[in-house]
PDB file of N, CA and C in Angstrom:
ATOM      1  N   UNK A   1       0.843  -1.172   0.000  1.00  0.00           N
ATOM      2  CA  UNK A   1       0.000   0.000   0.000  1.00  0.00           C
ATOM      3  C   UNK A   1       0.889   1.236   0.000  1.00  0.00           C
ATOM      4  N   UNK A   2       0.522   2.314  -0.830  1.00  0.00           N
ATOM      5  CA  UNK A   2       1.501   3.800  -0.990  1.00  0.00           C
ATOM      6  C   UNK A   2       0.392   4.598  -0.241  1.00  0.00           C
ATOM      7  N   UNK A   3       0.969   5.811   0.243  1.00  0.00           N
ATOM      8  CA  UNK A   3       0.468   6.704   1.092  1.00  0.00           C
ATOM      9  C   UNK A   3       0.704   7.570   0.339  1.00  0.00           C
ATOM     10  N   UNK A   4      -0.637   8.196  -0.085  1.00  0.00           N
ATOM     11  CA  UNK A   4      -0.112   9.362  -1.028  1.00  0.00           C
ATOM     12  C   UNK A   4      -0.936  10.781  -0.035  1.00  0.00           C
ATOM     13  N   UNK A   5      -0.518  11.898  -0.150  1.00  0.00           N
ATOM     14  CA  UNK A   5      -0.477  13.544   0.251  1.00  0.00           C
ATOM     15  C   UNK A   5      -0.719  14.386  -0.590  1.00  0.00           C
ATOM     16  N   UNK A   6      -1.764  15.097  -0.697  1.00  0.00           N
ATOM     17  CA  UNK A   6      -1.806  16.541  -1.999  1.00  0.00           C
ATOM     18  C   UNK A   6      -1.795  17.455  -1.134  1.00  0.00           C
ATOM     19  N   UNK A   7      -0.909  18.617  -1.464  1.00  0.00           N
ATOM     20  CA  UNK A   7      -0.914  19.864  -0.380  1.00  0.00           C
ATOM     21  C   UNK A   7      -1.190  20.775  -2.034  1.00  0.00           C
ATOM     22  N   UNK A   8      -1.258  21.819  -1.042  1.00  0.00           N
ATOM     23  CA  UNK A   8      -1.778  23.034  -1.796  1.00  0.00           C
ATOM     24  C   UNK A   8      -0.689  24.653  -1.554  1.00  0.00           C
ATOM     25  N   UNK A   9      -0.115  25.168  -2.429  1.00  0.00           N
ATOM     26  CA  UNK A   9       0.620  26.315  -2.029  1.00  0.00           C
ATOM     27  C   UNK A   9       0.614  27.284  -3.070  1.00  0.00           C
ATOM     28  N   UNK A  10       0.583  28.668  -2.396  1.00  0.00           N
ATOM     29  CA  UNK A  10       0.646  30.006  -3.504  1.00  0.00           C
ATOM     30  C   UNK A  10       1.464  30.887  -2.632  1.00  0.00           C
ATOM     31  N   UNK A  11       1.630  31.998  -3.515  1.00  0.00           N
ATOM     32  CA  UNK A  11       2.938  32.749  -3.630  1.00  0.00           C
ATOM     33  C   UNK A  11       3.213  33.518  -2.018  1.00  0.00           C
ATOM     34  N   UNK A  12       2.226  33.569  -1.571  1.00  0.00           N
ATOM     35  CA  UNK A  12       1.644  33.984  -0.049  1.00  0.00           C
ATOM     36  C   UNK A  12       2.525  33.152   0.960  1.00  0.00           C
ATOM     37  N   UNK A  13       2.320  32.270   0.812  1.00  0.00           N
ATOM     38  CA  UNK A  13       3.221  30.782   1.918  1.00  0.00           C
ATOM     39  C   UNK A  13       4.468  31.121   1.893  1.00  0.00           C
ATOM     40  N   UNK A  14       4.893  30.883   2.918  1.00  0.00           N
ATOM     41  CA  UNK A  14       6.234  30.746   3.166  1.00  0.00           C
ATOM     42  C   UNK A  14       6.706  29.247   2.824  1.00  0.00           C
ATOM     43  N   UNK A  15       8.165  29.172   2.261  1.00  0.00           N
ATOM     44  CA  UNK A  15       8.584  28.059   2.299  1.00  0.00           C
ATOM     45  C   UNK A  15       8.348  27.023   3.290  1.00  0.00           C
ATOM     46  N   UNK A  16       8.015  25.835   2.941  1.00  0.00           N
ATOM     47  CA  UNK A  16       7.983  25.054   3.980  1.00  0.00           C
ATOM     48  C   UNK A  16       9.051  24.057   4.095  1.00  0.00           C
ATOM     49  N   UNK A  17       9.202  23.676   5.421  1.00  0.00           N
ATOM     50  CA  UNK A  17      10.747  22.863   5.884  1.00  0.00           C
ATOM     51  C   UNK A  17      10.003  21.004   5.804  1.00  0.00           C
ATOM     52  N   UNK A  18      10.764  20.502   5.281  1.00  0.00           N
ATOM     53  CA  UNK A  18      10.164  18.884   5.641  1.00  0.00           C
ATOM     54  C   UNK A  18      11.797  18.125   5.418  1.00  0.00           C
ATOM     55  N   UNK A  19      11.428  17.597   6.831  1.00  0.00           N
ATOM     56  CA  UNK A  19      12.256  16.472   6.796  1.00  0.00           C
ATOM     57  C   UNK A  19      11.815  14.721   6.832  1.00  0.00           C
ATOM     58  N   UNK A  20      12.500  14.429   5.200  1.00  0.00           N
ATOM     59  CA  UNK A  20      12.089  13.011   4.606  1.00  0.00           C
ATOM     60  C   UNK A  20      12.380  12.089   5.416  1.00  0.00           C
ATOM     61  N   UNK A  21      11.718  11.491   6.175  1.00  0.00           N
ATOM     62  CA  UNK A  21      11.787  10.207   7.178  1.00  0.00           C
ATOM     63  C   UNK A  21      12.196   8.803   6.469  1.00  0.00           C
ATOM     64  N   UNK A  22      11.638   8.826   5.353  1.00  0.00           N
ATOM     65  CA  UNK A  22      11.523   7.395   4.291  1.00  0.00           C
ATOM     66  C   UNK A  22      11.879   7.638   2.905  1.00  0.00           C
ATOM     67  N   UNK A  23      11.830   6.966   1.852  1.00  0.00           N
ATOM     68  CA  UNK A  23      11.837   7.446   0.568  1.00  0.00           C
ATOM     69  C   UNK A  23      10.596   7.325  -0.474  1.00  0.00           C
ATOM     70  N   UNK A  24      10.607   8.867  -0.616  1.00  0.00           N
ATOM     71  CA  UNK A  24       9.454   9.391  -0.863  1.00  0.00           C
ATOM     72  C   UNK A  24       9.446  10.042  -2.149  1.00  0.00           C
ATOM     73  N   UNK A  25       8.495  10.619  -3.310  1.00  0.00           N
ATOM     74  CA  UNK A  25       8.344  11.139  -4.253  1.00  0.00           C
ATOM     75  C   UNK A  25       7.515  12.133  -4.375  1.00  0.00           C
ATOM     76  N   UNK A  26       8.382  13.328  -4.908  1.00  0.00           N
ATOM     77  CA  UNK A  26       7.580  14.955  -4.911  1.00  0.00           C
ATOM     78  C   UNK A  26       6.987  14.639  -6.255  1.00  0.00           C
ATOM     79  N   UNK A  27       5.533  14.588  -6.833  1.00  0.00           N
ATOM     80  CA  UNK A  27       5.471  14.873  -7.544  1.00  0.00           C
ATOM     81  C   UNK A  27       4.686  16.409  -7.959  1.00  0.00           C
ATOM     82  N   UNK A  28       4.775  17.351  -8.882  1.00  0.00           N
ATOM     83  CA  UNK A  28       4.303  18.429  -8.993  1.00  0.00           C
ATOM     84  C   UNK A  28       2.926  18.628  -9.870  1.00  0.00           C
ATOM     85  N   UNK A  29       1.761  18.706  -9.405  1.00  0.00           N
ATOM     86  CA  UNK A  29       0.366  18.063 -10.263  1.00  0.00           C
ATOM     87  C   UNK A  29      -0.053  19.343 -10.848  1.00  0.00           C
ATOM     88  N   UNK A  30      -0.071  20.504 -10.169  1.00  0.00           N
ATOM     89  CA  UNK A  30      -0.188  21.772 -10.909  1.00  0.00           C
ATOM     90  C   UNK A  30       0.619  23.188 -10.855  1.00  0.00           C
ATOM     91  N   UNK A  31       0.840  23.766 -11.527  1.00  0.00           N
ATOM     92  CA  UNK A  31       1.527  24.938 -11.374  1.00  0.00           C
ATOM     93  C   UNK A  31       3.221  24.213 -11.510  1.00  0.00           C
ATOM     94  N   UNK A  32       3.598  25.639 -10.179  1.00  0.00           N
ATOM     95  CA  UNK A  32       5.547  25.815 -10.140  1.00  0.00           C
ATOM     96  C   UNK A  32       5.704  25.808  -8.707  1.00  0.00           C
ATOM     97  N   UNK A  33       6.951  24.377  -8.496  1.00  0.00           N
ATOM     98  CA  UNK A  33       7.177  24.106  -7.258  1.00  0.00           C
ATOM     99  C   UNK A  33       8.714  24.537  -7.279  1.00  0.00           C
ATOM    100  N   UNK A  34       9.205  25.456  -6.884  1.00  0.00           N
ATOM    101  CA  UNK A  34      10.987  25.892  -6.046  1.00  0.00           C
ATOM    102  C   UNK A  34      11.484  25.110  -4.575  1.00  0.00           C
ATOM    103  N   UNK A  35      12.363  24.063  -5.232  1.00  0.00           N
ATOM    104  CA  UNK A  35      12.629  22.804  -4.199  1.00  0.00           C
ATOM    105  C   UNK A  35      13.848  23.429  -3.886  1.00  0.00           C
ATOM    106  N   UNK A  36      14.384  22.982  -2.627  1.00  0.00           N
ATOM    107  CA  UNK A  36      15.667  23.183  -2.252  1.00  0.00           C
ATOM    108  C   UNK A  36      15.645  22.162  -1.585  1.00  0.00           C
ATOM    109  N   UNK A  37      17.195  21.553  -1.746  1.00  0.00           N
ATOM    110  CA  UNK A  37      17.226  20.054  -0.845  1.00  0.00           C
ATOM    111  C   UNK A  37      19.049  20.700  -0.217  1.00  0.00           C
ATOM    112  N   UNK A  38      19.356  20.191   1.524  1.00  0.00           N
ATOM    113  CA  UNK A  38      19.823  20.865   1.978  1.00  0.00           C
ATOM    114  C   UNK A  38      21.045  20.031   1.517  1.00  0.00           C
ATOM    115  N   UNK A  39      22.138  20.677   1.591  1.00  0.00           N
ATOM    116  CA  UNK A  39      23.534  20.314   0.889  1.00  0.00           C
ATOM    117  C   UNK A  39      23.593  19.869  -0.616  1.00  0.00           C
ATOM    118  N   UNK A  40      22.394  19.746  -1.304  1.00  0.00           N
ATOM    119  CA  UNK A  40      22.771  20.243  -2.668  1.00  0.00           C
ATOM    120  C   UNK A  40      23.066  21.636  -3.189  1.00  0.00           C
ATOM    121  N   UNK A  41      24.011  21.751  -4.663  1.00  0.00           N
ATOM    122  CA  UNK A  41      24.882  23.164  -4.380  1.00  0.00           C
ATOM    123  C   UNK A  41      23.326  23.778  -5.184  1.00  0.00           C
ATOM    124  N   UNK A  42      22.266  22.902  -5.772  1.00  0.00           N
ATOM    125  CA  UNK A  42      20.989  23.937  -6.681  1.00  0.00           C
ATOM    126  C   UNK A  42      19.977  23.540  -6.617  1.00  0.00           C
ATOM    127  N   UNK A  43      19.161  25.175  -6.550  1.00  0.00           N
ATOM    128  CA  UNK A  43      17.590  25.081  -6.551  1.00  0.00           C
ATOM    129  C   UNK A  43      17.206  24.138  -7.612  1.00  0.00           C
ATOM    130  N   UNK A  44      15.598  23.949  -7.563  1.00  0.00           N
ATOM    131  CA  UNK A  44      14.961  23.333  -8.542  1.00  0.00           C
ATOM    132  C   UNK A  44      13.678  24.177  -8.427  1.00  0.00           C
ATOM    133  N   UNK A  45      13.491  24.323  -9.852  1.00  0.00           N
ATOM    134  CA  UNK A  45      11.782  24.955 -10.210  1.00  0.00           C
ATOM    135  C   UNK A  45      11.425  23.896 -10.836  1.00  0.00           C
ATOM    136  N   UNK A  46      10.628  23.586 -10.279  1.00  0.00           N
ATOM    137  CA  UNK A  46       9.490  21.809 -11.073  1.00  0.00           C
ATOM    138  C   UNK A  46       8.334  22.484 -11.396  1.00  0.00           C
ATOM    139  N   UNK A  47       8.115  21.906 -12.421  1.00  0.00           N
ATOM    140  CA  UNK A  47       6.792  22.285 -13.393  1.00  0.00           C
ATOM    141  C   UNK A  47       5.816  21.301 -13.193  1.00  0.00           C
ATOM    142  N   UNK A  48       4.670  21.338 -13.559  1.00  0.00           N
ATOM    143  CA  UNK A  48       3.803  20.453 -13.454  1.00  0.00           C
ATOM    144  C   UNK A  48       4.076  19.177 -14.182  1.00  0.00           C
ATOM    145  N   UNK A  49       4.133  17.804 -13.410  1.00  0.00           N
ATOM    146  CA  UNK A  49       4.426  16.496 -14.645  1.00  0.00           C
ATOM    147  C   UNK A  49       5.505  16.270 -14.111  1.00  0.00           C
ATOM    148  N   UNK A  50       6.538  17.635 -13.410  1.00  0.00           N
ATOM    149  CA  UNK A  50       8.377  16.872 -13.066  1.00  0.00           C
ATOM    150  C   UNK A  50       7.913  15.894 -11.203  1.00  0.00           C
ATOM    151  N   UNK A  51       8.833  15.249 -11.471  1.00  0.00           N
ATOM    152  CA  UNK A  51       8.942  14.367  -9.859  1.00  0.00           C
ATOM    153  C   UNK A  51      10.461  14.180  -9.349  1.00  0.00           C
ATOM    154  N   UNK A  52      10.265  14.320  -7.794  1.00  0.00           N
ATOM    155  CA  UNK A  52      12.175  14.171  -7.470  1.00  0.00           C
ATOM    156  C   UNK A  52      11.855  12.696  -6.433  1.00  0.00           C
ATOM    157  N   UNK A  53      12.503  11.686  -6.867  1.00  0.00           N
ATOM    158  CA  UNK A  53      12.754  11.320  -5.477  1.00  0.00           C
ATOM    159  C   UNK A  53      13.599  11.423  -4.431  1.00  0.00           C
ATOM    160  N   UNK A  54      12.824  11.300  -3.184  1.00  0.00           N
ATOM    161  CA  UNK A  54      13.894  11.965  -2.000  1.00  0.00           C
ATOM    162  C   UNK A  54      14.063  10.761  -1.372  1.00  0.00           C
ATOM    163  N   UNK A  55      15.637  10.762  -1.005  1.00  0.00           N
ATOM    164  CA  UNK A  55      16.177   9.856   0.814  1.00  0.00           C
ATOM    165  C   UNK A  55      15.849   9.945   1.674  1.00  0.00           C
ATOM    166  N   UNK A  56      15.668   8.697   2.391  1.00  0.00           N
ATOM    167  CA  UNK A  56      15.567   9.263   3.793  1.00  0.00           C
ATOM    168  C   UNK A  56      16.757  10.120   4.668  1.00  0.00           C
ATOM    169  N   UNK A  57      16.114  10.682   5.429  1.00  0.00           N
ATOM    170  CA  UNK A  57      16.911  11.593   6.206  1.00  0.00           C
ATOM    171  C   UNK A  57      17.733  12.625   5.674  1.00  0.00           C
ATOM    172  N   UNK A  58      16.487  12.918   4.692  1.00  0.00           N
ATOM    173  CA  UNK A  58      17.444  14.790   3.638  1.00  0.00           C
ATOM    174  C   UNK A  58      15.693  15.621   4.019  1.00  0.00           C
ATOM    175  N   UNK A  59      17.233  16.879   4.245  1.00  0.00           N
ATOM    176  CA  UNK A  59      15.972  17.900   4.055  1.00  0.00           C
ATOM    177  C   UNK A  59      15.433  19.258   3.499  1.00  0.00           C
ATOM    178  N   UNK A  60      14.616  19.073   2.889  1.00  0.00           N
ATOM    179  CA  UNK A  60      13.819  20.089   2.184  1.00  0.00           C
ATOM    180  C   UNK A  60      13.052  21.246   1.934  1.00  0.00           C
ATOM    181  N   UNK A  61      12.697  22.112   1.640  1.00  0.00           N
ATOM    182  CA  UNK A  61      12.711  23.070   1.634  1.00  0.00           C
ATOM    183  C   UNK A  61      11.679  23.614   0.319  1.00  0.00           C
ATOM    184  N   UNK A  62      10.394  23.699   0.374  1.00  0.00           N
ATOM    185  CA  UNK A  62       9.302  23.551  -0.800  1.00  0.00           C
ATOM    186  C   UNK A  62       8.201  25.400  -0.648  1.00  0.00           C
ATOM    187  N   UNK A  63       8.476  25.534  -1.920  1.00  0.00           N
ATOM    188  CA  UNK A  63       7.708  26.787  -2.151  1.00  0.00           C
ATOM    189  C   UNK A  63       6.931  27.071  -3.570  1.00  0.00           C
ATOM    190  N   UNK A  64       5.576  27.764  -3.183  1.00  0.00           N
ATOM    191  CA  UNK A  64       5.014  27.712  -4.538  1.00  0.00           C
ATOM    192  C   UNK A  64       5.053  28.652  -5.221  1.00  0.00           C
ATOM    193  N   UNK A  65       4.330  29.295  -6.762  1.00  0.00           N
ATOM    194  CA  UNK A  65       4.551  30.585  -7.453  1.00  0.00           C
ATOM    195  C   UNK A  65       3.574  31.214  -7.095  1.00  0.00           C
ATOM    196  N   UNK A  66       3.429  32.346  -7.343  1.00  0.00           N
ATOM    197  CA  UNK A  66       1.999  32.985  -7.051  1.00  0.00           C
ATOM    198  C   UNK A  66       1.090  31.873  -7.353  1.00  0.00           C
ATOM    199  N   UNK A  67       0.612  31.711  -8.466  1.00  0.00           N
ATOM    200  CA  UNK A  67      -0.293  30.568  -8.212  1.00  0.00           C
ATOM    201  C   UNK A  67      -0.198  29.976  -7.784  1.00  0.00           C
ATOM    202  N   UNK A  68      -1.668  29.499  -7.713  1.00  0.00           N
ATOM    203  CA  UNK A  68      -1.602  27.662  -6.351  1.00  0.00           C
ATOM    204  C   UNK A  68      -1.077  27.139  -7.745  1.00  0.00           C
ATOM    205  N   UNK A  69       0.205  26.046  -6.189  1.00  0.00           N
ATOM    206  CA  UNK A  69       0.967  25.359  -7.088  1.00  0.00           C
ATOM    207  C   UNK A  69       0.185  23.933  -6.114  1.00  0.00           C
ATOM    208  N   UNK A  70       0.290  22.826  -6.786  1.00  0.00           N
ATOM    209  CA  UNK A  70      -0.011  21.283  -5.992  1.00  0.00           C
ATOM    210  C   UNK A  70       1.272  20.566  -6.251  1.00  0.00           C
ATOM    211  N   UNK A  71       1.392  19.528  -5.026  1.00  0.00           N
ATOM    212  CA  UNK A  71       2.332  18.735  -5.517  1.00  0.00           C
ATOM    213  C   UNK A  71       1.584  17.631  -4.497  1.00  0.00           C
ATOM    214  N   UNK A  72       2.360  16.042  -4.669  1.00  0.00           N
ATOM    215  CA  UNK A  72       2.065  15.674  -3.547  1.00  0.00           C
ATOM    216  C   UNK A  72       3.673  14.827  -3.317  1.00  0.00           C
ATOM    217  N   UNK A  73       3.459  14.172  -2.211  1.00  0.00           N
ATOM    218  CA  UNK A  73       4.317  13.068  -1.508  1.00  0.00           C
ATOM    219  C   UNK A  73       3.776  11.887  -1.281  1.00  0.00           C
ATOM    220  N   UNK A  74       4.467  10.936  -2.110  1.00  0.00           N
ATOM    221  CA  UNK A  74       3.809   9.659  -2.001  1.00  0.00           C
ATOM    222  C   UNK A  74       5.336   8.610  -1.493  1.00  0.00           C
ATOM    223  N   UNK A  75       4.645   7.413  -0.473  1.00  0.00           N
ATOM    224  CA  UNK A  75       6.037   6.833  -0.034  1.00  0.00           C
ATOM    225  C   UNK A  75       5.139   5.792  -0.059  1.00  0.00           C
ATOM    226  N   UNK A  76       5.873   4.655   0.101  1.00  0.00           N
ATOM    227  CA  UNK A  76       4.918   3.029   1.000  1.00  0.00           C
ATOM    228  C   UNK A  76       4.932   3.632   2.072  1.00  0.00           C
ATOM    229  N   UNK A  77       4.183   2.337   2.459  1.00  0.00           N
ATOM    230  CA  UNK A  77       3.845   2.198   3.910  1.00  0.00           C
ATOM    231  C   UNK A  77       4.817   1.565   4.430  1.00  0.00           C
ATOM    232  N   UNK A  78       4.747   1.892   5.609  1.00  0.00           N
ATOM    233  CA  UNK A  78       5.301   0.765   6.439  1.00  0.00           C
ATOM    234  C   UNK A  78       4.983   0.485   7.785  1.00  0.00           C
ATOM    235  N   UNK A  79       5.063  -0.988   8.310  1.00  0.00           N
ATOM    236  CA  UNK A  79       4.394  -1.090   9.557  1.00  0.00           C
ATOM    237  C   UNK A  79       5.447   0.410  10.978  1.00  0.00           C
ATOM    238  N   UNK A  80       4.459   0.668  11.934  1.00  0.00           N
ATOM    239  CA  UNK A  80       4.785   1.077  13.176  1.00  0.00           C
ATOM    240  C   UNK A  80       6.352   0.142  13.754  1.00  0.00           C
ATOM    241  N   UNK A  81       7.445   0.813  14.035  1.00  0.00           N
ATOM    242  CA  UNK A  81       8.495  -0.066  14.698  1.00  0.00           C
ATOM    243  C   UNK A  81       9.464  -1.051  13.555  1.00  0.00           C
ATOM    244  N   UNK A  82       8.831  -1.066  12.573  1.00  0.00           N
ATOM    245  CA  UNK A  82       9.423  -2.371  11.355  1.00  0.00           C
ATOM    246  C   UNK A  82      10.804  -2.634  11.665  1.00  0.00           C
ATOM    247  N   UNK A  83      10.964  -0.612  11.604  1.00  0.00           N
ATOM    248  CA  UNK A  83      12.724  -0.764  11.172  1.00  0.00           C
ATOM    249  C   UNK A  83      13.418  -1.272  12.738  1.00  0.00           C
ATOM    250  N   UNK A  84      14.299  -1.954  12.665  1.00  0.00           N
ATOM    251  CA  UNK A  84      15.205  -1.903  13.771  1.00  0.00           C
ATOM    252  C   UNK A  84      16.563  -0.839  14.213  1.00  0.00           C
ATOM    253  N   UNK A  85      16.543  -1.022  15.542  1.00  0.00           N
ATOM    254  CA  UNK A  85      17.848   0.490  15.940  1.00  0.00           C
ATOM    255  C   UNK A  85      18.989   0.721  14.940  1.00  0.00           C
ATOM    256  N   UNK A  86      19.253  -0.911  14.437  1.00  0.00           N
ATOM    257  CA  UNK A  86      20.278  -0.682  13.305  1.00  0.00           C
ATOM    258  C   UNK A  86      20.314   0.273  12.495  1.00  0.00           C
ATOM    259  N   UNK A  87      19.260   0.145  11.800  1.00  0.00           N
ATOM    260  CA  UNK A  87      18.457   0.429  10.602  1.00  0.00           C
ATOM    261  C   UNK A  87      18.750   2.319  11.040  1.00  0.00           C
ATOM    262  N   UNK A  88      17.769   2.646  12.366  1.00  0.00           N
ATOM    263  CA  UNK A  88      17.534   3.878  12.136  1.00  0.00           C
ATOM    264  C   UNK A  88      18.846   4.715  13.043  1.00  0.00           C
ATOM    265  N   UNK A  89      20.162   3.649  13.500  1.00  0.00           N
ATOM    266  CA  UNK A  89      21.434   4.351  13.583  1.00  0.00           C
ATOM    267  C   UNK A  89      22.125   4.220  12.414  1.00  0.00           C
ATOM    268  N   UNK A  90      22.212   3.749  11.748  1.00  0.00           N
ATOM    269  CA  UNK A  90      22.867   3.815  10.320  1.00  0.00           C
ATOM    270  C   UNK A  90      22.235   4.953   9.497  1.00  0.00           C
ATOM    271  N   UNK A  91      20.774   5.434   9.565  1.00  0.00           N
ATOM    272  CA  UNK A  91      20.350   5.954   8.521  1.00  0.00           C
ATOM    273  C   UNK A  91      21.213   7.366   9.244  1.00  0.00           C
ATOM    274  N   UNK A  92      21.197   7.349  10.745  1.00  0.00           N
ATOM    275  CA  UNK A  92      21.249   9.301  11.439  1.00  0.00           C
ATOM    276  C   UNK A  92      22.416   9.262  11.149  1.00  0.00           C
ATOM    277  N   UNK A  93      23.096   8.232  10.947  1.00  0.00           N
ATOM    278  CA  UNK A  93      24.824   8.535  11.099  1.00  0.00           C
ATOM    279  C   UNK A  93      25.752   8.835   9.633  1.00  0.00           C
ATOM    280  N   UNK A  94      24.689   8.319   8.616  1.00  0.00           N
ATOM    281  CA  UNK A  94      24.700   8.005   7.058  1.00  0.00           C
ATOM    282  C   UNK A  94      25.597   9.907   6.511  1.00  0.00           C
ATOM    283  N   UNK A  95      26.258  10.138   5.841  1.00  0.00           N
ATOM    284  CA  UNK A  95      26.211  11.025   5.014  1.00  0.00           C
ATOM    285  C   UNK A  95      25.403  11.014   4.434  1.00  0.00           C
ATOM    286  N   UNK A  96      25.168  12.380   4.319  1.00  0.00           N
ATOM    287  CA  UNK A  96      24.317  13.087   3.190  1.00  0.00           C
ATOM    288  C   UNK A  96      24.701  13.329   1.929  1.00  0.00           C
ATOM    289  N   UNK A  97      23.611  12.690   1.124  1.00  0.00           N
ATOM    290  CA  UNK A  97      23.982  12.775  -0.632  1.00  0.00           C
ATOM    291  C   UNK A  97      23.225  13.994  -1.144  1.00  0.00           C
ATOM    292  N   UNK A  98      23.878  14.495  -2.158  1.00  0.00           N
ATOM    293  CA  UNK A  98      23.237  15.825  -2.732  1.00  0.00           C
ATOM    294  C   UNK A  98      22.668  15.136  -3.911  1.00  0.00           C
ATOM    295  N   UNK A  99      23.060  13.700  -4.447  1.00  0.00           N
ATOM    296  CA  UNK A  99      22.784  13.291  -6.013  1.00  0.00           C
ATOM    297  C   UNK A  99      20.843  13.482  -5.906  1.00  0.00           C
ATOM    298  N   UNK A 100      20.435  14.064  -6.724  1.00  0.00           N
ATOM    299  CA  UNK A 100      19.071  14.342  -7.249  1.00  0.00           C
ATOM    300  C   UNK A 100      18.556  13.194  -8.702  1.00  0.00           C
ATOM    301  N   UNK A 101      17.481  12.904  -8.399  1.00  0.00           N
ATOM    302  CA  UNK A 101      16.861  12.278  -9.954  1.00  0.00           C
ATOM    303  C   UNK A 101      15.459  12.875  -9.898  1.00  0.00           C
ATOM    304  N   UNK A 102      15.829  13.907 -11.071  1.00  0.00           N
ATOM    305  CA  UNK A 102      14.365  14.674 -11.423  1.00  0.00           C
ATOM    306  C   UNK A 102      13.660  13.894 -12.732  1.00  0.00           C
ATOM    307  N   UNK A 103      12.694  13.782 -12.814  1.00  0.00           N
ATOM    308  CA  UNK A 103      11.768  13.185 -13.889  1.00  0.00           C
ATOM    309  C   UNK A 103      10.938  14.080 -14.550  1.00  0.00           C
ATOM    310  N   UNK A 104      11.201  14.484 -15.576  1.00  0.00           N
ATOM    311  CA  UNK A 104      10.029  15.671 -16.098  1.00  0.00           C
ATOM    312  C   UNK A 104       9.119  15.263 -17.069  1.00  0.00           C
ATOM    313  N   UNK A 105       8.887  13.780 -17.144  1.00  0.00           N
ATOM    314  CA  UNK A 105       7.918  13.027 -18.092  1.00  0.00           C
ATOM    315  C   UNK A 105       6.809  13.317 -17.628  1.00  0.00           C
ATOM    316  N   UNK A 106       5.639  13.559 -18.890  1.00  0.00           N
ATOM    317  CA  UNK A 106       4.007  14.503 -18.367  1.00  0.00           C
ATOM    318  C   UNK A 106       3.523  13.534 -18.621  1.00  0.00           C
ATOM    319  N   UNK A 107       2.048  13.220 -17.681  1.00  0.00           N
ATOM    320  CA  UNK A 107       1.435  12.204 -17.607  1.00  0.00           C
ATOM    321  C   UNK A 107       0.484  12.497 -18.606  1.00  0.00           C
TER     322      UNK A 107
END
């Protein structure tokens, strides 16, 4: 099962901060989304149709254009507890990757 999210943003909003717990996918459904992901050296303006996937434990930084822009976040599921301490001391201790994969194929 995927967990999918539609938020809603216009030029009014302040950037919003999210930090990716799991690995997850921005996709952008309407308008212009200005991504910033932290320790990459560049912005991104996503158009409607582009998608990034994100790592766990990177964080982000999402703003819309004057117009309402939509995007959503879609990840699996996963059970409550799944991961073990391993799992989630390896991920806090992990370097951070700046590598990005944007998709700008329109549905």
């Amino acid at each position: 099962m995927r967990e999918i999210r539609t938020f809603e943003l216009d030029g009014r909003d302040a950037p919003v901060r999210w930090v990716i717990d799991r690995p997850q996918t921005l996709r952008v459904t309407r308008g212009q989304i200005w991504l910033t992901i932290e320790g990459a050296a560049d912005d991104y303006w996503l158009d409607a149709g582009a998608s990034v996937e994100l790592k766990p434990y990177t964080t982000i930084w999402v703003s819309g254009t004057k117009d309402a822009s939509w995007f959503s976040m879609a990840s699996d599921s996963t059970r409550p507890g799944a991961r073990r301490l391993s799992e989630i001391a390896r991920g806090w201790f992990a370097p951070r990757t700046t590598s990005v994969r944007i998709a700008t194929s329109r549905a």
